[in-house]
Protein backbone atom coordinates (compact mmCIF):
# COMPACT_ATOMS: atom_id res chain seq x y z
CA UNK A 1 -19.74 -8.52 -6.71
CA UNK A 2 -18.15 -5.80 -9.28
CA UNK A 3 -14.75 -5.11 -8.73
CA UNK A 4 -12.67 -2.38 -10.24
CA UNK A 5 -9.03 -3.96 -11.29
CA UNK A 6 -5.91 -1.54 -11.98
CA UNK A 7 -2.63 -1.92 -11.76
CA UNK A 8 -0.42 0.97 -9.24
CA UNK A 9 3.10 1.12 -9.40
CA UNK A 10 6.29 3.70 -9.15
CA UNK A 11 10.24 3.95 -9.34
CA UNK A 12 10.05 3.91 -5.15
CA UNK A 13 7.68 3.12 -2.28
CA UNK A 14 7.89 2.63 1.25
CA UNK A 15 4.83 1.60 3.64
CA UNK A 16 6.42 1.84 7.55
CA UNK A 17 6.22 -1.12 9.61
CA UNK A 18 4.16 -0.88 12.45
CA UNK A 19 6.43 -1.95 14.99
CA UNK A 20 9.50 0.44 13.40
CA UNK A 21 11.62 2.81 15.76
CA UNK A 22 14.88 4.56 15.16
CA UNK A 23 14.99 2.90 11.74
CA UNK A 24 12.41 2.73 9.10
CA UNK A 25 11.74 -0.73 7.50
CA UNK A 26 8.89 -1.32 4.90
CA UNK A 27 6.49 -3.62 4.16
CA UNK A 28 6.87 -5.02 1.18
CA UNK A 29 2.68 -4.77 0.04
CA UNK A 30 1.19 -1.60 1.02
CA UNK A 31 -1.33 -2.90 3.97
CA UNK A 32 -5.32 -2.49 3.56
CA UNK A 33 -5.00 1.02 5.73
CA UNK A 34 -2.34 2.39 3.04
CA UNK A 35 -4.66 1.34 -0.02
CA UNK A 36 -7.66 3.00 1.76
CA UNK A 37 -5.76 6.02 1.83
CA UNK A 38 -4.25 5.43 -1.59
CA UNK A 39 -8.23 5.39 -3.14
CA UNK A 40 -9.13 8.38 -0.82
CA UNK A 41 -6.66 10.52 -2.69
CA UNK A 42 -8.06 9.47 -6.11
CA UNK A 43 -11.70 10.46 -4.69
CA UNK A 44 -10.92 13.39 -2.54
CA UNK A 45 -11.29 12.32 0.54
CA UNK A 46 -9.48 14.13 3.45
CA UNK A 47 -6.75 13.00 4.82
CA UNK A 48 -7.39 10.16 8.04
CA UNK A 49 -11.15 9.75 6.53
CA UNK A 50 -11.05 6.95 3.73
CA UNK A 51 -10.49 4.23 6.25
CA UNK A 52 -13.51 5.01 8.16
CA UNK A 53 -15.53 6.37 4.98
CA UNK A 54 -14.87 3.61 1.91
CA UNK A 55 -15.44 0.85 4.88
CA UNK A 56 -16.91 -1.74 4.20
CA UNK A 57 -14.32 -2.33 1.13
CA UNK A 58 -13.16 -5.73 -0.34
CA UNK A 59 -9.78 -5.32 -1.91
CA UNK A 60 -7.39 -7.78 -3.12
CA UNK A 61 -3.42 -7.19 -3.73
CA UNK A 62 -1.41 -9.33 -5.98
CA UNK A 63 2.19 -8.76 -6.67
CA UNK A 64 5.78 -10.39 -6.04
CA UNK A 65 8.03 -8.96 -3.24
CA UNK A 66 10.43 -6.09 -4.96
CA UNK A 67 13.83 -5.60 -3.98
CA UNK A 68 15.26 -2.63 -1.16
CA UNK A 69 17.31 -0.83 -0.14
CA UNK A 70 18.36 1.57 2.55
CA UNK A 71 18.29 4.87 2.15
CA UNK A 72 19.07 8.20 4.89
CA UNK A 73 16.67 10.93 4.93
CA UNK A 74 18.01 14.21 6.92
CA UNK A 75 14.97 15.37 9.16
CA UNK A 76 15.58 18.93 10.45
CA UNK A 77 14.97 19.00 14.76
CA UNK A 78 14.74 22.74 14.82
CA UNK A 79 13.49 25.43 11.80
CA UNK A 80 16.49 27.23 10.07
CA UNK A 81 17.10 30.69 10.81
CA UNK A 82 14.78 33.30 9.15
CA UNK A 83 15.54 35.75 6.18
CA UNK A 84 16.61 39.40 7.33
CA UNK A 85 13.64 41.73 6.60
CA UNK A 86 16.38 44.32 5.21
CA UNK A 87 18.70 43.14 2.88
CA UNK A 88 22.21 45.77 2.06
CA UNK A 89 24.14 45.91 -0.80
CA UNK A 90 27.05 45.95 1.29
CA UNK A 91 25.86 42.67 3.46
CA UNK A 92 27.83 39.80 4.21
CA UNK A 93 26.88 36.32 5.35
CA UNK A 94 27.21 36.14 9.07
CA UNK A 95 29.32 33.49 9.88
CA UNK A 96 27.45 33.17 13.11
CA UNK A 97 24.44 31.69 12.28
CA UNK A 98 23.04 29.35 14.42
CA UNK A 99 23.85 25.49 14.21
CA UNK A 100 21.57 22.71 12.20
CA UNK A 101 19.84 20.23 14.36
CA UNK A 102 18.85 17.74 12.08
CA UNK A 103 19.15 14.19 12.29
CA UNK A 104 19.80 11.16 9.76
CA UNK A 105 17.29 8.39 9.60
CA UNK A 106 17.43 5.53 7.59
CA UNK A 107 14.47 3.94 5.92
CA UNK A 108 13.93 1.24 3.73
CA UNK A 109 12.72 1.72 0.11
CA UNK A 110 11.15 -0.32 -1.99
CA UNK A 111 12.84 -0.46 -6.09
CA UNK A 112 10.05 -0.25 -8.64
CA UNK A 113 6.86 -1.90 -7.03
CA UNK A 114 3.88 -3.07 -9.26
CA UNK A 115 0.89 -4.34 -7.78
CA UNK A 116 -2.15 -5.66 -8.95
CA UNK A 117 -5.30 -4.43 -7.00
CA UNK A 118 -9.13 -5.39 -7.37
CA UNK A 119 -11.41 -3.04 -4.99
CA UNK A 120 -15.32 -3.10 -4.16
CA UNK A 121 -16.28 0.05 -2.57
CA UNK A 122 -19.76 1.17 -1.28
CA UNK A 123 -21.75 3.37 -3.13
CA UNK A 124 -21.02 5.75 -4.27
CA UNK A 125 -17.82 5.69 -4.31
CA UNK A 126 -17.27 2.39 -6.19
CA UNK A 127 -18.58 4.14 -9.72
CA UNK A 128 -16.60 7.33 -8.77
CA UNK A 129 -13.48 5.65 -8.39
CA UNK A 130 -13.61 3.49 -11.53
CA UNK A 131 -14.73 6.83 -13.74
CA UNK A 132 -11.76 8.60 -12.32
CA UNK A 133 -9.29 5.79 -13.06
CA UNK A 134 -10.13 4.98 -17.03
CA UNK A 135 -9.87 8.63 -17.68
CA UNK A 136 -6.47 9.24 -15.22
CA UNK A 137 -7.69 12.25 -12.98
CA UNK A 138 -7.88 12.20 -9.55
CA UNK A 139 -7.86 15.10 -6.47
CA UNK A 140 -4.89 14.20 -4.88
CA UNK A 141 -1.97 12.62 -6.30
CA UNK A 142 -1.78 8.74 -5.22
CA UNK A 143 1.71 7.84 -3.61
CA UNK A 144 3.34 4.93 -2.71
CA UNK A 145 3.47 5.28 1.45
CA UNK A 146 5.03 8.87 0.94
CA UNK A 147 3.89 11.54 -0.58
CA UNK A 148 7.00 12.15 -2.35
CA UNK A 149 6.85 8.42 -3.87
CA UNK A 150 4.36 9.15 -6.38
CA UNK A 151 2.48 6.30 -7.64
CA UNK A 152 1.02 5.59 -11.18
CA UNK A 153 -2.48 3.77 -11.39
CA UNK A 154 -3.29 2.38 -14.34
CA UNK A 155 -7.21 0.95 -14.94
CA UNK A 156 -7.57 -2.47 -16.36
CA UNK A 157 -10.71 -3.42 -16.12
CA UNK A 158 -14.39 -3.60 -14.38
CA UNK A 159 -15.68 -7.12 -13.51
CA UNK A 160 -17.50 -9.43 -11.55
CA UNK A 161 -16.36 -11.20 -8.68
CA UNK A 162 -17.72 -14.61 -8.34
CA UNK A 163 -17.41 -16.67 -4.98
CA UNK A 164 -15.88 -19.74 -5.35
CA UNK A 165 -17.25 -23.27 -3.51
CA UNK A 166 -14.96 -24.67 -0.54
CA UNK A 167 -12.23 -26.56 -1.70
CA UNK A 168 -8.46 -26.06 -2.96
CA UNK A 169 -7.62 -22.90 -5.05
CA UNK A 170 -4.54 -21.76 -5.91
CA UNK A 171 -4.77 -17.85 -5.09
CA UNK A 172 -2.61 -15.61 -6.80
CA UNK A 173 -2.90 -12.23 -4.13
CA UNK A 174 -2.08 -11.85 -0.76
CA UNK A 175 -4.30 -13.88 1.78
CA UNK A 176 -5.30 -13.68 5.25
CA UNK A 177 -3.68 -16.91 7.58
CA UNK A 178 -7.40 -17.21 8.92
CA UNK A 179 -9.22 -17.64 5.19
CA UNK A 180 -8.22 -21.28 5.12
CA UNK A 181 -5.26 -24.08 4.95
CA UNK A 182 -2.22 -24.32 3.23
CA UNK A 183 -1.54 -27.28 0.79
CA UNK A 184 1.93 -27.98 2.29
CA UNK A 185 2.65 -31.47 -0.03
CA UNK A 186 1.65 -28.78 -3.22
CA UNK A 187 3.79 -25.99 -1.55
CA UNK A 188 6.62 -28.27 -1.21
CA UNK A 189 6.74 -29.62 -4.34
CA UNK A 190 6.48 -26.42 -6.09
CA UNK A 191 9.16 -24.86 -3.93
CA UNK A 192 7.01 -21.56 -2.83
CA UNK A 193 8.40 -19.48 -0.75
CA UNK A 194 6.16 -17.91 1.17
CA UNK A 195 6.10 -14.69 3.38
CA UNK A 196 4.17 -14.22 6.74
CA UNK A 197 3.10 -10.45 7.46
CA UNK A 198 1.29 -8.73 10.29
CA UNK A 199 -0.46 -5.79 8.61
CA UNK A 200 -3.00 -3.27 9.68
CA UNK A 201 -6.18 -3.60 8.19
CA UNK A 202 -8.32 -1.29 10.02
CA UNK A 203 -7.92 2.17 11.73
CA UNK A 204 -10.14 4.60 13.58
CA UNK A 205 -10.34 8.23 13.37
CA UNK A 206 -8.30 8.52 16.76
CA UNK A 207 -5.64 6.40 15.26
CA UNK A 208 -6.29 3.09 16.43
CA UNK A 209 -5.32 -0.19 14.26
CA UNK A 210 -5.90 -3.21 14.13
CA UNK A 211 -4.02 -6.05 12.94
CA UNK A 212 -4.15 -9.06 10.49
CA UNK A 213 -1.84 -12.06 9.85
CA UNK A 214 -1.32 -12.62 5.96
CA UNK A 215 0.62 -14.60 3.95
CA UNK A 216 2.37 -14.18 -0.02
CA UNK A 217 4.65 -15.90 -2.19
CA UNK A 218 7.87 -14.24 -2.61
CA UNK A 219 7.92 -14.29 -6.11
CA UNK A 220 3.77 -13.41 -6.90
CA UNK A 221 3.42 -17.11 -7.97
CA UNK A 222 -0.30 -19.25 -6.90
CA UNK A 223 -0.37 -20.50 -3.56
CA UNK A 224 -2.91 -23.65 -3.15
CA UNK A 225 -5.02 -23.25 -0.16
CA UNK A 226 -8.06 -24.82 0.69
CA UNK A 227 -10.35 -22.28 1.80
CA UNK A 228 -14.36 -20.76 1.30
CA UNK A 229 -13.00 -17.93 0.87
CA UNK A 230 -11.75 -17.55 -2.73
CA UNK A 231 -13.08 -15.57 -5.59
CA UNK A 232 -12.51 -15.63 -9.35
CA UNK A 233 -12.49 -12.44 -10.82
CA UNK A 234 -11.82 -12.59 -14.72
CA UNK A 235 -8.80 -15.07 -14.87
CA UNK A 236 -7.24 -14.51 -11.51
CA UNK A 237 -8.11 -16.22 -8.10
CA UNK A 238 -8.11 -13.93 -5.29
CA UNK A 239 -8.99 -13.40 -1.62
CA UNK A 240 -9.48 -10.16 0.05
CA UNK A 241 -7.74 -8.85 2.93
């Protein structure tokens, strides 16, 4: 299997938790859905199509768990007054204008992300996508959950992706719960600290998700799992999500 493998990263991202309400938490790995939509910007792809369009993708996220914090956006509840059509030399500002409604919600940003991602797409998007990355164009500018978090994608490199025979590999992205066992004596030892997630992976055009358990190491670092579901691409071990 080729795989294209770049690096993305920014000063701030934030990818909203499913389950979020009043506030606005992250996760701290942009789920499958967000990375769908990240490599539909770089093709062109319009907006709520890549997840149903670039399926059936294989992509693979490595990358520690950066640091957050909380920060207050003000979202307006009703539009602001509109301009006079007429404007006097001899006008004043009315003092009677009528009152904000806006609203303060906090949401949860992520400081300087950096991810490592390795993608298979179908044709022909896969040779597309690479072409566009080594020479840095792309439609729509990639983002990091919000369009306002822009995101910088960097190409590394174009490789094969070779399955790997059932046993125990120490994978160094994010992997599904389901793809195999943890090595708890190895995990122990080694003092991982590891992270379980509920992401979407999926989502239909009428909005519908679905759901996947995952699990990564705090810090980026190998996790030892036995599993059939491991692939070496270049010098890294990875499974996709």
């Amino acid at each position: 299997m080729n795989v294209i493998h770049f690096r993305m990263q920014g000063r701030f991202g934030h990818f909203l938790r499913a389950e979020a309400n009043a506030s606005a938490p992250t996760y701290p790995v942009p789920p499958r859905t967000a990375l769908l939509g990240l490599i539909g910007a770089v093709l062109g792809l319009p907006k709520d199509t890549p997840q149903t369009e670039l399926e059936p993708a294989s992509i693979a996220l490595a990358g520690g768990i950066p640091p957050t914090y909380w920060h207050k956006i003000k979202l307006r509840k009703d539009p602001p007054e509109t301009l006079p059509k007429v404007v006097k030399r001899t006008q004043k500002a009315d003092k009677h204008t009528k009152p904000e409604k806006a609203t303060l919600i906090a949401q949860e940003w992520l400081l300087n992300p950096r991810y490592e991602v390795w993608v298979a797409l179908p044709p022909p998007y896969h040779t597309d996508f690479n072409t566009r990355l080594q020479e840095r164009r792309w439609h729509f500018q990639p983002c990091l959950g919000l369009t306002e978090l822009m995101a910088d994608l960097v190409w590394e490199e174009s490789l094969e992706a070779e399955p790997l025979p059932h046993g125990i590999h120490r994978i160094e992205s994010v992997f599904p719960r389901e793809s195999g066992a943890l090595d708890m004596d190895a995990v122990f030892e080694e003092r991982l600290v590891l992270h379980a997630l509920r992401m979407p992976r999926q989502v239909t055009p009428d909005r519908v998700f679905t759901h996947a358990s995952y699990f990564l190491e705090k810090t980026g670092r190998p996790v030892p799992v036995s599993t059939s579901q491991a692939y070496r691409a270049g010098e890294a071990v990875i499974a996709f999500l």
